[in-house]
PDB file of N, CA and C in Angstrom:
ATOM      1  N   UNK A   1     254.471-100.957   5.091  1.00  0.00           N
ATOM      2  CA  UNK A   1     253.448-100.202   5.786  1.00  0.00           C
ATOM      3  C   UNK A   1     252.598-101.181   6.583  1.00  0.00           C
ATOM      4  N   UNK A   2     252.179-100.653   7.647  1.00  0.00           N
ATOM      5  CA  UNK A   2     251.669-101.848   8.708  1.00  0.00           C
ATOM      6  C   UNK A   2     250.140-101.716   8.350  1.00  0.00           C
ATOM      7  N   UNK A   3     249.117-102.950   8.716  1.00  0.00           N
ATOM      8  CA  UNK A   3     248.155-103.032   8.433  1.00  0.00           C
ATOM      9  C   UNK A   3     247.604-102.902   9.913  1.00  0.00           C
ATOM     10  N   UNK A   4     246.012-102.343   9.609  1.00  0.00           N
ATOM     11  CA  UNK A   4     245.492-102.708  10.795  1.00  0.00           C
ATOM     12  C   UNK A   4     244.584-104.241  10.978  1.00  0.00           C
ATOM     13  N   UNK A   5     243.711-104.327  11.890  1.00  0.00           N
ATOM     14  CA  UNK A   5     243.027-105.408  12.143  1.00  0.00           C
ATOM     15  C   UNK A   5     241.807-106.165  10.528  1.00  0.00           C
ATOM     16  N   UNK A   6     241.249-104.758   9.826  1.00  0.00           N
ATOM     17  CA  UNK A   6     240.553-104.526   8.700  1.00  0.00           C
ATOM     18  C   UNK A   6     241.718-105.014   7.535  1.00  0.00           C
ATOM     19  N   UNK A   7     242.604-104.804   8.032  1.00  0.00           N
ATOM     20  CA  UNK A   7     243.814-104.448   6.519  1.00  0.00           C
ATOM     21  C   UNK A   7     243.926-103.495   5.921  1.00  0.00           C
ATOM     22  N   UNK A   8     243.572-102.403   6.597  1.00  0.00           N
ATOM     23  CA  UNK A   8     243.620-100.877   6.268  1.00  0.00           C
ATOM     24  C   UNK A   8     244.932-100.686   6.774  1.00  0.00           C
ATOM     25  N   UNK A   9     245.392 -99.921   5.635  1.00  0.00           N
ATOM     26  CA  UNK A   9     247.023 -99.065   5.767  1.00  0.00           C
ATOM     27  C   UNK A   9     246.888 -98.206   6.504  1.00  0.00           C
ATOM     28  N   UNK A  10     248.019 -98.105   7.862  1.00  0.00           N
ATOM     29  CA  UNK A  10     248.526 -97.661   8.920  1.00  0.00           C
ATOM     30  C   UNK A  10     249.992 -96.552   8.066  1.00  0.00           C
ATOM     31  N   UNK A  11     249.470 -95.572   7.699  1.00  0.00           N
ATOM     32  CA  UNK A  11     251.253 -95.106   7.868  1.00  0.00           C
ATOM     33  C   UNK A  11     252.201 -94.307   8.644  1.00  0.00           C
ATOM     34  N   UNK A  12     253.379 -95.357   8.638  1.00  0.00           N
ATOM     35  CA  UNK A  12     254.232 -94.990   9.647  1.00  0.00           C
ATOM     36  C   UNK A  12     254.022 -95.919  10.586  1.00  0.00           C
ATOM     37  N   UNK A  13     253.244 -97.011  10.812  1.00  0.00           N
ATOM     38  CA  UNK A  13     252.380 -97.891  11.678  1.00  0.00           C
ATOM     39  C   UNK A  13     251.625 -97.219  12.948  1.00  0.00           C
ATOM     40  N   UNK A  14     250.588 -96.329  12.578  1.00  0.00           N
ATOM     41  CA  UNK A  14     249.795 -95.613  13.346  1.00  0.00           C
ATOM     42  C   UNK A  14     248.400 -95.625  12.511  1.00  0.00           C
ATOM     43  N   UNK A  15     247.441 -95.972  13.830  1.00  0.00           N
ATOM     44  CA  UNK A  15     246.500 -96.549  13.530  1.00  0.00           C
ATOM     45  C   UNK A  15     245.454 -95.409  12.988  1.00  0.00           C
ATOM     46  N   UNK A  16     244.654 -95.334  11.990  1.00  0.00           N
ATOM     47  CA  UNK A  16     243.962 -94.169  11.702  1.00  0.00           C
ATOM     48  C   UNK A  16     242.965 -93.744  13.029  1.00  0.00           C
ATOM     49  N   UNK A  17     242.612 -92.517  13.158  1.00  0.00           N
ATOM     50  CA  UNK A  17     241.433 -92.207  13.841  1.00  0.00           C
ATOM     51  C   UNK A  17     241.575 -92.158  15.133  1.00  0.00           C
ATOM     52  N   UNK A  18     242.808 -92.551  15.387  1.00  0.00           N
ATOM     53  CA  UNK A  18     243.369 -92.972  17.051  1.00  0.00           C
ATOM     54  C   UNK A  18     244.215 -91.488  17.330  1.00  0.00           C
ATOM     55  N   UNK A  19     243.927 -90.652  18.647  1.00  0.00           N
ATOM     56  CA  UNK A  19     244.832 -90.064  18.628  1.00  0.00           C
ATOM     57  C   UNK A  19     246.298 -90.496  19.924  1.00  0.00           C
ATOM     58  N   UNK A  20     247.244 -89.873  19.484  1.00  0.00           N
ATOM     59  CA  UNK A  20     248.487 -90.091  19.524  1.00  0.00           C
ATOM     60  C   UNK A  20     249.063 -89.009  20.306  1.00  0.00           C
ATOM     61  N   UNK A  21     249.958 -89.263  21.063  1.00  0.00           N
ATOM     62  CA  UNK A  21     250.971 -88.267  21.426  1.00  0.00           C
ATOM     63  C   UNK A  21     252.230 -88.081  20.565  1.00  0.00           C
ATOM     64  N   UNK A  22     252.877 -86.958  19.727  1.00  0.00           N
ATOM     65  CA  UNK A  22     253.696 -87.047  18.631  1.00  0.00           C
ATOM     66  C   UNK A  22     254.931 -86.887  19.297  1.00  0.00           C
ATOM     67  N   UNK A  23     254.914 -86.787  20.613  1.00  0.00           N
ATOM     68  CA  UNK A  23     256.570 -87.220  21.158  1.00  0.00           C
ATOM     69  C   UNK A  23     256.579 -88.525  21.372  1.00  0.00           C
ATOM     70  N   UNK A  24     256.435 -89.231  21.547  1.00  0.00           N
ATOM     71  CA  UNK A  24     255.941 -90.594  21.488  1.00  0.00           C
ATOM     72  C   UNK A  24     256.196 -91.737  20.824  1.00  0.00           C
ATOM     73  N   UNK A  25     256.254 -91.277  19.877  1.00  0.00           N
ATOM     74  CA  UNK A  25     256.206 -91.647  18.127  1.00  0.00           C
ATOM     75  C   UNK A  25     258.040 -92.211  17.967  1.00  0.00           C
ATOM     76  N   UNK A  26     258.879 -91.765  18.564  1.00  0.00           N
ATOM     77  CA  UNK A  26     260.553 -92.270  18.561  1.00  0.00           C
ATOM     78  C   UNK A  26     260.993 -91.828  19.786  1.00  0.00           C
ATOM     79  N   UNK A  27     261.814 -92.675  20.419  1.00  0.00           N
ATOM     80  CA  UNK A  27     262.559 -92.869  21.653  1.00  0.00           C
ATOM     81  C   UNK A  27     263.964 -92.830  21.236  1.00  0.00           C
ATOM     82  N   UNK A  28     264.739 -91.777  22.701  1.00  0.00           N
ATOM     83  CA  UNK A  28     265.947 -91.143  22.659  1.00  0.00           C
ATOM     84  C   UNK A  28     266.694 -92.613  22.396  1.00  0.00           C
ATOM     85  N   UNK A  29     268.282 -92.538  22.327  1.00  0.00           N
ATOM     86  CA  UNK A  29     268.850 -93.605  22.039  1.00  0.00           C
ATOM     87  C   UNK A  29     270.264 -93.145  22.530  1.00  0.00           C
ATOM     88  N   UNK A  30     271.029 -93.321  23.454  1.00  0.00           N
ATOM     89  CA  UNK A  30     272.363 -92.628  24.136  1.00  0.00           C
ATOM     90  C   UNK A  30     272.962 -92.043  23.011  1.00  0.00           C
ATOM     91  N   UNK A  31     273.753 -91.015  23.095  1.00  0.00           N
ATOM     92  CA  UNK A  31     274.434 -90.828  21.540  1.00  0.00           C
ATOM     93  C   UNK A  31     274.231 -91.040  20.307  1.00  0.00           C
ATOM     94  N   UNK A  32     272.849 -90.786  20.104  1.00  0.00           N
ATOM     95  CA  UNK A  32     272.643 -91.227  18.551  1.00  0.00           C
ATOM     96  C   UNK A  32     271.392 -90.432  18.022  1.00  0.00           C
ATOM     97  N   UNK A  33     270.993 -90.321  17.136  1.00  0.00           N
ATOM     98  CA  UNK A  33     269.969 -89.593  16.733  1.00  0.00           C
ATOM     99  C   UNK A  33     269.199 -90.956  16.006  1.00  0.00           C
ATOM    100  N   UNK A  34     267.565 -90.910  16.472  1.00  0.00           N
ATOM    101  CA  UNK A  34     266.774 -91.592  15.812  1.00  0.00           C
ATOM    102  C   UNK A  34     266.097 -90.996  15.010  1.00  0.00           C
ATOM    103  N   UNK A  35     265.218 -91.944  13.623  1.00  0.00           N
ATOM    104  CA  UNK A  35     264.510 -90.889  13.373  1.00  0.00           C
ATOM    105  C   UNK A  35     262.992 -92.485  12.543  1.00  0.00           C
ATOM    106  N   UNK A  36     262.232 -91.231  12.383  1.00  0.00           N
ATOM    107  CA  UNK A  36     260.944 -92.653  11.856  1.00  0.00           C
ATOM    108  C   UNK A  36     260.012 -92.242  10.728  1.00  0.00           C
ATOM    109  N   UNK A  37     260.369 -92.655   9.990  1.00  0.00           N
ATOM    110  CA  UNK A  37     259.230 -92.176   8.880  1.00  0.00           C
ATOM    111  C   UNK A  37     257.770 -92.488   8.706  1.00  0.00           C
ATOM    112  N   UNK A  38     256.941 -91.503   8.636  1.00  0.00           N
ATOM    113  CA  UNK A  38     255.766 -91.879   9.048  1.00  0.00           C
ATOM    114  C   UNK A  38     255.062 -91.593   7.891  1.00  0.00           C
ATOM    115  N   UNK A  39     255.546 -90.427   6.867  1.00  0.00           N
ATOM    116  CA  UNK A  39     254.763 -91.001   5.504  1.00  0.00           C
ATOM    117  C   UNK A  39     255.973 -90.607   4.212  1.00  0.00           C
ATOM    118  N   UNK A  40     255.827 -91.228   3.443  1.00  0.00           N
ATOM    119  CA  UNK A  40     256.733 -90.941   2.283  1.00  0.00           C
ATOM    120  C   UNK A  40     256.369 -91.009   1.149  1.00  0.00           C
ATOM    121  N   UNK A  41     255.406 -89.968   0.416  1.00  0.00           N
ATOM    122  CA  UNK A  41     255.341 -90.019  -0.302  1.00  0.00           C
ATOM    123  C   UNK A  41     255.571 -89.128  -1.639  1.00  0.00           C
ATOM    124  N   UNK A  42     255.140 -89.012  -2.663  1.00  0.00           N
ATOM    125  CA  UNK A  42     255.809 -88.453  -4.057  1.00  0.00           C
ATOM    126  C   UNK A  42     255.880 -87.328  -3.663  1.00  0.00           C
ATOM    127  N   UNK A  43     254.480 -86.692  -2.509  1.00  0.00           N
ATOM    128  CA  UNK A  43     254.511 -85.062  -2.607  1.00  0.00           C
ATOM    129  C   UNK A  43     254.794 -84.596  -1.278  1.00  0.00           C
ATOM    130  N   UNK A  44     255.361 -85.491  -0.538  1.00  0.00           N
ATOM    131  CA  UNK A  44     256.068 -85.172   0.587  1.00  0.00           C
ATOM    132  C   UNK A  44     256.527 -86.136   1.649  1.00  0.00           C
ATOM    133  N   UNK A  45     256.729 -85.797   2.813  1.00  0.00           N
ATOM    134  CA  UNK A  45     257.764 -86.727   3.860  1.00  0.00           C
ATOM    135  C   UNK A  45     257.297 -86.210   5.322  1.00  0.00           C
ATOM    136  N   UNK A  46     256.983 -87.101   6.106  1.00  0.00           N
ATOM    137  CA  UNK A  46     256.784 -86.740   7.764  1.00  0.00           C
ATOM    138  C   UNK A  46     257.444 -87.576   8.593  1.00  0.00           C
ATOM    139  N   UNK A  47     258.200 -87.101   8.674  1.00  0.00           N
ATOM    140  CA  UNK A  47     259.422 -87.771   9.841  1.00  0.00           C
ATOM    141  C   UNK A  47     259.546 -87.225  11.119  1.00  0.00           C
ATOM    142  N   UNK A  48     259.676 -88.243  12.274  1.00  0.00           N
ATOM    143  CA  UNK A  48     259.722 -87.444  13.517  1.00  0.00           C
ATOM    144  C   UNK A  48     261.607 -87.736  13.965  1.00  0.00           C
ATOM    145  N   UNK A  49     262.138 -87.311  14.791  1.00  0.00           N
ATOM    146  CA  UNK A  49     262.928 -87.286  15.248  1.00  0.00           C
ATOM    147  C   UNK A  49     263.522 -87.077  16.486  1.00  0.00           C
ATOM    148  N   UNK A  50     264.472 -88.019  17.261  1.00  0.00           N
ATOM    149  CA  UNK A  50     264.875 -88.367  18.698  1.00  0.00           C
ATOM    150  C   UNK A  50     266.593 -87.613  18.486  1.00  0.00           C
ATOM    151  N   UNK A  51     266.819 -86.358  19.167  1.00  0.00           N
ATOM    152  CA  UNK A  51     268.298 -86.166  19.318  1.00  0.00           C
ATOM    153  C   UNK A  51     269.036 -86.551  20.700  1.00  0.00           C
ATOM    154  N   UNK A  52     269.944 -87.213  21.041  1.00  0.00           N
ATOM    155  CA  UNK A  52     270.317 -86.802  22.141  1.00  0.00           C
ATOM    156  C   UNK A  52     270.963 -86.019  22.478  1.00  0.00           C
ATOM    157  N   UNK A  53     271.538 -85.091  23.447  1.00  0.00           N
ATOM    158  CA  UNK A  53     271.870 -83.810  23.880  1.00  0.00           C
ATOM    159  C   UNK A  53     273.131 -83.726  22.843  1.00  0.00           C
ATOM    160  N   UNK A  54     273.598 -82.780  22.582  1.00  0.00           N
ATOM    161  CA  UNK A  54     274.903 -82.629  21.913  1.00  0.00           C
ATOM    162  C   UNK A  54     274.613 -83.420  20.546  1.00  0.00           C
ATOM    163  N   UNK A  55     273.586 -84.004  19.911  1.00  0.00           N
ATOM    164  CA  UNK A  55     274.095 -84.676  18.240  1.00  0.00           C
ATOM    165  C   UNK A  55     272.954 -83.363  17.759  1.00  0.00           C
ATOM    166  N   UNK A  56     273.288 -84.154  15.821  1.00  0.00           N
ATOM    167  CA  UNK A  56     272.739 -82.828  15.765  1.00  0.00           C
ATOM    168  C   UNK A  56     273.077 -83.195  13.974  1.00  0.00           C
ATOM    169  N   UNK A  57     272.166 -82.309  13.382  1.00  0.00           N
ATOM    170  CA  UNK A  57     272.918 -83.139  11.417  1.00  0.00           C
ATOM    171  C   UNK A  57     273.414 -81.755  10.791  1.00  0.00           C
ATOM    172  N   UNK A  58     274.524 -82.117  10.494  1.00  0.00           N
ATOM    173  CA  UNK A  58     275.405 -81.037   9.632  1.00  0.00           C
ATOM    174  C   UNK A  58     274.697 -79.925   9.163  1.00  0.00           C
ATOM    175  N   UNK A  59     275.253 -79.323   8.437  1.00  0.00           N
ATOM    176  CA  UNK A  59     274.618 -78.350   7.325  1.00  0.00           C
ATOM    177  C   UNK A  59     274.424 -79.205   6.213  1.00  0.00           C
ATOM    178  N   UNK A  60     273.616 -78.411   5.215  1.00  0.00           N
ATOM    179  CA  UNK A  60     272.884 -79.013   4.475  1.00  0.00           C
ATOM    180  C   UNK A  60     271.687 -77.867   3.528  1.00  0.00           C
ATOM    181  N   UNK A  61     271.448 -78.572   2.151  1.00  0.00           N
ATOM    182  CA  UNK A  61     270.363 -78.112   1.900  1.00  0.00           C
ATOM    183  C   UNK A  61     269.426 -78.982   1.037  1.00  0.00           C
ATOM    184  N   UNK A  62     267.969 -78.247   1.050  1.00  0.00           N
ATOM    185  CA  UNK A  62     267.103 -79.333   0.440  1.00  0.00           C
ATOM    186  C   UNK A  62     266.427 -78.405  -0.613  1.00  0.00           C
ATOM    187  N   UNK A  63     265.899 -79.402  -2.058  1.00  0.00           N
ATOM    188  CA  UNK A  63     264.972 -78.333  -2.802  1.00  0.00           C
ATOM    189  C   UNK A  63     263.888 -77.984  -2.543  1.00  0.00           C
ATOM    190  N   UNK A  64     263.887 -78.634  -1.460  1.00  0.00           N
ATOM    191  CA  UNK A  64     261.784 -78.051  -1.034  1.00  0.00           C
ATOM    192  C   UNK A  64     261.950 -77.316   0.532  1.00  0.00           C
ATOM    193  N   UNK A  65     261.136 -76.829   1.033  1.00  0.00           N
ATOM    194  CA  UNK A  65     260.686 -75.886   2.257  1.00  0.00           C
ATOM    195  C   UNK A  65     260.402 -77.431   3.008  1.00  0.00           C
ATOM    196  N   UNK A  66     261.204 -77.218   4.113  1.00  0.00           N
ATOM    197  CA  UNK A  66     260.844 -78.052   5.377  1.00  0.00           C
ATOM    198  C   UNK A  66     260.375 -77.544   6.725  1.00  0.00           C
ATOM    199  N   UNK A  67     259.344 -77.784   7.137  1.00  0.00           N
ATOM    200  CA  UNK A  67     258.787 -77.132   8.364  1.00  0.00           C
ATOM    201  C   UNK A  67     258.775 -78.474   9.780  1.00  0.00           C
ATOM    202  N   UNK A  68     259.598 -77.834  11.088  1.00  0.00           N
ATOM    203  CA  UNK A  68     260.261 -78.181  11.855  1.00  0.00           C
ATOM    204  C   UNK A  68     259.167 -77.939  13.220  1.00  0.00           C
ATOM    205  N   UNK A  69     258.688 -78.593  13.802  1.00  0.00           N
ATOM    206  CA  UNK A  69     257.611 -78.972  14.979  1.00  0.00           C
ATOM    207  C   UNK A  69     258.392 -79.528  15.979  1.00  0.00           C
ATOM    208  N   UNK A  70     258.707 -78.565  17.032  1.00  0.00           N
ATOM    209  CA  UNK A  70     259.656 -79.534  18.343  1.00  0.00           C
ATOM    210  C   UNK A  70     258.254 -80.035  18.899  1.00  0.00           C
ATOM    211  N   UNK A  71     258.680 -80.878  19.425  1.00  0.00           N
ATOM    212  CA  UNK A  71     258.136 -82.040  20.403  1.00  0.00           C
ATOM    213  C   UNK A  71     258.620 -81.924  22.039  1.00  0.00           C
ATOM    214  N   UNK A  72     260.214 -81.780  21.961  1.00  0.00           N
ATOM    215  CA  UNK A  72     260.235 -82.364  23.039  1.00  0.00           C
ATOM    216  C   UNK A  72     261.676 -81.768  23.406  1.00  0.00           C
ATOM    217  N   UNK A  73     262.301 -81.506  24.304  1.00  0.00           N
ATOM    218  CA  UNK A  73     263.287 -80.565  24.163  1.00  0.00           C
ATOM    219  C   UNK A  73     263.903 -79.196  23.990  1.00  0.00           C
ATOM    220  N   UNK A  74     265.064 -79.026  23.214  1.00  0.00           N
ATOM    221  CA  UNK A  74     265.494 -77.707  23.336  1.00  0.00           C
ATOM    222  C   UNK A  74     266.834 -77.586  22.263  1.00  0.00           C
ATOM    223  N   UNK A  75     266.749 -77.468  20.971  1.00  0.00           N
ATOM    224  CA  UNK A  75     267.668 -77.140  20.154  1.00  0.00           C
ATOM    225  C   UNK A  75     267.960 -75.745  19.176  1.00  0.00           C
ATOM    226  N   UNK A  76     268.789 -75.967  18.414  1.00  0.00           N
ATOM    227  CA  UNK A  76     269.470 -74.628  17.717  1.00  0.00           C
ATOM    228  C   UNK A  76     269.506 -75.012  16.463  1.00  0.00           C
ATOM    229  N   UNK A  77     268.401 -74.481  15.679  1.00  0.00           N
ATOM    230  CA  UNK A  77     268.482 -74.524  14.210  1.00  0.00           C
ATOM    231  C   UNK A  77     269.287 -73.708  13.873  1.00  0.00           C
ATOM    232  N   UNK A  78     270.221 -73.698  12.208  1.00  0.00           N
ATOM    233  CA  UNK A  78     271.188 -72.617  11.928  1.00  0.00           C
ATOM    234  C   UNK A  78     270.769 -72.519  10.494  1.00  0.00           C
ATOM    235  N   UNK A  79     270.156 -71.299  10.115  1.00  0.00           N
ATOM    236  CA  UNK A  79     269.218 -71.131   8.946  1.00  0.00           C
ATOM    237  C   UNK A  79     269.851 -70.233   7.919  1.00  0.00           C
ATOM    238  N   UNK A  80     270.891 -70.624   7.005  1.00  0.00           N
ATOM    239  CA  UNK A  80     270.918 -69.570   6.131  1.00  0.00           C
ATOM    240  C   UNK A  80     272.139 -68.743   6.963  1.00  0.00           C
ATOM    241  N   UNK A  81     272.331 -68.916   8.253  1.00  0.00           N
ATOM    242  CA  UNK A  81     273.584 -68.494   9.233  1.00  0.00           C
ATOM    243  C   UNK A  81     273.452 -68.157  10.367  1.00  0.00           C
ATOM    244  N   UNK A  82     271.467 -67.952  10.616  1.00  0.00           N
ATOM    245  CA  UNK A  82     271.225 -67.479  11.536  1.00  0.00           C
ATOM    246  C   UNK A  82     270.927 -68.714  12.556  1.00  0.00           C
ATOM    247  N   UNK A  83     270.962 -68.386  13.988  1.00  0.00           N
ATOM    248  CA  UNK A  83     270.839 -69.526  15.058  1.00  0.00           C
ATOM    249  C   UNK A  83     269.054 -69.257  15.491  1.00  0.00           C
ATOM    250  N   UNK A  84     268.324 -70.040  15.308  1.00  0.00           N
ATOM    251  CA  UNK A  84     267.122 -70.070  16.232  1.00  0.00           C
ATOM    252  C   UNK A  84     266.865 -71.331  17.002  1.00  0.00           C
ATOM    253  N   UNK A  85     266.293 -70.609  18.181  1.00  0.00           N
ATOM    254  CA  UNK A  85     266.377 -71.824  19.154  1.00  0.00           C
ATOM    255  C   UNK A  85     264.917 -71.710  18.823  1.00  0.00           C
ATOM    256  N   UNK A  86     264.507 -73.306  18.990  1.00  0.00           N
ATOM    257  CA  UNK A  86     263.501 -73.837  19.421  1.00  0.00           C
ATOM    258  C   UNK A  86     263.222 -74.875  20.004  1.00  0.00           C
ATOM    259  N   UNK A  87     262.154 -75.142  20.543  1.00  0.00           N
ATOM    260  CA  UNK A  87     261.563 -75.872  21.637  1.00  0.00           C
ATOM    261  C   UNK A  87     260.380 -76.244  21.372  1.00  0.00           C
ATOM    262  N   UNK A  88     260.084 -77.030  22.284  1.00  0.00           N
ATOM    263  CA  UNK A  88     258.387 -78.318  22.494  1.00  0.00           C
ATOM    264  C   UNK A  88     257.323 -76.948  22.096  1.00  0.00           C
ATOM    265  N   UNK A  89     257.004 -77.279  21.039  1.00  0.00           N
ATOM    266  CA  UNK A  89     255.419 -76.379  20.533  1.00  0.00           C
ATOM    267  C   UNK A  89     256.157 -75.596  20.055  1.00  0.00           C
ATOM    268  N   UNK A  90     257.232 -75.237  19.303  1.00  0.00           N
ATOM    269  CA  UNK A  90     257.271 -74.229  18.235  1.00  0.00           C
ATOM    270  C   UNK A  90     257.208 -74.715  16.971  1.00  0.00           C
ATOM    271  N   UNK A  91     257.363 -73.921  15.886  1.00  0.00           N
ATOM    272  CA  UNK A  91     257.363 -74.400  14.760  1.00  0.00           C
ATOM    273  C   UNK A  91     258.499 -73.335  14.158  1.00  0.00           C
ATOM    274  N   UNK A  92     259.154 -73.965  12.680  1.00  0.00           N
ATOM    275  CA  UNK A  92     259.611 -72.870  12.303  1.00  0.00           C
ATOM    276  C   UNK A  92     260.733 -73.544  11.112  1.00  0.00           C
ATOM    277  N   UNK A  93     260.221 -72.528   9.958  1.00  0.00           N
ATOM    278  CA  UNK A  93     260.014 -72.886   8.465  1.00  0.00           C
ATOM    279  C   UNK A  93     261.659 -72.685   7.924  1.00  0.00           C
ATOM    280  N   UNK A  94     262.086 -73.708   7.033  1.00  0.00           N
ATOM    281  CA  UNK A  94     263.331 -73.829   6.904  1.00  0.00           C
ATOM    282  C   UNK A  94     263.344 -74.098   5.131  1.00  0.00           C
ATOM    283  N   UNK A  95     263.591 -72.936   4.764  1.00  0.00           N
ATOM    284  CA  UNK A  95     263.013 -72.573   3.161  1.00  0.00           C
ATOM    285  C   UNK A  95     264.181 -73.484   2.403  1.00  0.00           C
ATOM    286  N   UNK A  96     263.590 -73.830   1.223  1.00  0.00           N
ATOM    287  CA  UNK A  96     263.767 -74.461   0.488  1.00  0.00           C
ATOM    288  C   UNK A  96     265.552 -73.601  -0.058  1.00  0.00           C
ATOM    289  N   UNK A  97     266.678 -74.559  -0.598  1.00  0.00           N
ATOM    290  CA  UNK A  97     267.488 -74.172  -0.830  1.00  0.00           C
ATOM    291  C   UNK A  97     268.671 -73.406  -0.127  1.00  0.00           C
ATOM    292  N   UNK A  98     268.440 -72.707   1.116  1.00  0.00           N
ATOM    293  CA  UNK A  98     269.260 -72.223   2.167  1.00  0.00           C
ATOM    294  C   UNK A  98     269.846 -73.148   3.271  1.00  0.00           C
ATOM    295  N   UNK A  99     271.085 -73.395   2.934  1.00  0.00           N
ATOM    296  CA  UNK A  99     271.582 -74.353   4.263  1.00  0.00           C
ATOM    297  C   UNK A  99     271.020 -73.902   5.768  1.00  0.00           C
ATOM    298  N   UNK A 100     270.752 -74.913   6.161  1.00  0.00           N
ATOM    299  CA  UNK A 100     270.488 -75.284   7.366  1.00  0.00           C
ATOM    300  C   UNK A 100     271.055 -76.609   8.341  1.00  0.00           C
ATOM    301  N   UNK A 101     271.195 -76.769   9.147  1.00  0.00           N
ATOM    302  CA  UNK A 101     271.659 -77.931  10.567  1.00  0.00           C
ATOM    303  C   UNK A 101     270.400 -77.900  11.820  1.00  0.00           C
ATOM    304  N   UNK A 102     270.740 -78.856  12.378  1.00  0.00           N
ATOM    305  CA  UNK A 102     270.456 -79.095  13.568  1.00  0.00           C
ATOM    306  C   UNK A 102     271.107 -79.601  14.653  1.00  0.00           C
ATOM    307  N   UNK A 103     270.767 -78.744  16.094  1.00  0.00           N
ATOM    308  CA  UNK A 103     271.970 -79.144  17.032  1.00  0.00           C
ATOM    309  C   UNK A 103     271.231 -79.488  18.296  1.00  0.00           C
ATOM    310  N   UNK A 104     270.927 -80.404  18.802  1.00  0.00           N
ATOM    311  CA  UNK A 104     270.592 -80.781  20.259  1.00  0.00           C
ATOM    312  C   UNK A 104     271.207 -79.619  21.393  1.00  0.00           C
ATOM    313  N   UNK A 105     270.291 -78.956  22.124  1.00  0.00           N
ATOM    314  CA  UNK A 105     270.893 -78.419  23.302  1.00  0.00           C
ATOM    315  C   UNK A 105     270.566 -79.410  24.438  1.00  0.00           C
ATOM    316  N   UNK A 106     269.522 -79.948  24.514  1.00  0.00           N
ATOM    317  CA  UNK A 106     268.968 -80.899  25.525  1.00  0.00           C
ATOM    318  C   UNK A 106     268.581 -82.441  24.351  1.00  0.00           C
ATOM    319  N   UNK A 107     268.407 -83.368  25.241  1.00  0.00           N
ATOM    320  CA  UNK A 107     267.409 -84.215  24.489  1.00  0.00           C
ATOM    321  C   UNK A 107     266.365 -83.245  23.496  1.00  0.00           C
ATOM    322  N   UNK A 108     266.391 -83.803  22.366  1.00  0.00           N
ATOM    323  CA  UNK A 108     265.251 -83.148  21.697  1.00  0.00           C
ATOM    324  C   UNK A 108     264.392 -83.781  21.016  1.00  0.00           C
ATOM    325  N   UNK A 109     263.224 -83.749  20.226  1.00  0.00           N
ATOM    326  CA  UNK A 109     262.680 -84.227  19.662  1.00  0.00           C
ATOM    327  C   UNK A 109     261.946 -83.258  18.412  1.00  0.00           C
ATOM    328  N   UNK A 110     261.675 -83.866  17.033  1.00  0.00           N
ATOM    329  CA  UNK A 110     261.160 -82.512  16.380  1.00  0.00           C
ATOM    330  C   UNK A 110     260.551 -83.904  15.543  1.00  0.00           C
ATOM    331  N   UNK A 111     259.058 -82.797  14.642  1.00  0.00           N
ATOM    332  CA  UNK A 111     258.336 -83.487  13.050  1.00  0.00           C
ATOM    333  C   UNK A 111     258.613 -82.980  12.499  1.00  0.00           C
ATOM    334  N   UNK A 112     259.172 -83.286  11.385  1.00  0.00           N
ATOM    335  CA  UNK A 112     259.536 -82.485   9.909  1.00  0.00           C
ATOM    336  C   UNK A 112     258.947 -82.973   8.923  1.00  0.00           C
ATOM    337  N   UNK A 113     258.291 -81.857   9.045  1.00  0.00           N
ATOM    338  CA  UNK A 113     257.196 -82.205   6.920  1.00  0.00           C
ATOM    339  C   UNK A 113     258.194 -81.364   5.974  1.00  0.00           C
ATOM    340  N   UNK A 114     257.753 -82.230   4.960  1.00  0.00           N
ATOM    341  CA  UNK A 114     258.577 -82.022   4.142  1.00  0.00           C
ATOM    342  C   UNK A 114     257.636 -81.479   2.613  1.00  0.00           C
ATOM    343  N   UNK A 115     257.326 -80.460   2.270  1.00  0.00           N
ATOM    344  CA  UNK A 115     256.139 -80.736   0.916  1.00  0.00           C
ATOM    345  C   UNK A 115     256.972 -80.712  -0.205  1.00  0.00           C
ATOM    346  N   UNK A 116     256.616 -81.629  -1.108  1.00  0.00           N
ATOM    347  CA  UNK A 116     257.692 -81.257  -2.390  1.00  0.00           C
ATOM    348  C   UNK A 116     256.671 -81.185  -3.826  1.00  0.00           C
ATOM    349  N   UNK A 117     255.197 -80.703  -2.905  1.00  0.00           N
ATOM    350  CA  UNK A 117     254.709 -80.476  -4.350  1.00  0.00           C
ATOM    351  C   UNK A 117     254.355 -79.321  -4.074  1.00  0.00           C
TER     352      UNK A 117
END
């Protein structure tokens, strides 16, 4: 975890009190999906994420409710079977235990919190 100038913990290396642009936060990468963890802890996870057009992560499921914040772009969540598209400023809740994926339609970008308490 990065420190600041004080030695105050930065997490994710972002400076407290400063505001930020949250697309910002990870840069696209040709064919590849990035991603950055910005907090990790016991009672949850905030990760942002860089897709490029066409990638995208399997199906899948998790034991906790993950809630999905585009940033930047234009993709196709698949929830349980259903397809929702979303985009820059939506949000949209991906319940605990029901497979889900993600698929790049454009460059995309999304935050995913994660609560696991």
């Amino acid at each position: 975890m990065a420190e600041d100038d004080e030695g105050q913990r930065k997490p994710g290396g972002i400076a407290p009190a400063e505001p930020i642009l949250a697309s910002e936060l990870v840069k696209y990468a040709e064919g590849a999906i990035v991603s950055r963890t910005l907090v990790d802890r016991e009672q949850g996870t905030l990760t942002v994420f860089a897709f490029d057009a066409g990638q995208g992560l399997s199906e899948h499921t998790t034991p906790f409710d993950a809630h999905v914040l585009g940033l930047d772009g234009e993709a196709d969540l698949v929830i349980g079977g259903q397809t929702v598209p979303v985009c820059a400023g939506q949000m949209v809740l991906m319940p605990a235990d029901v497979p889900h994926a993600v698929k790049a339609r454009t460059q995309f970008k999304m935050m995913l919190v994660m609560i696991r308490a």
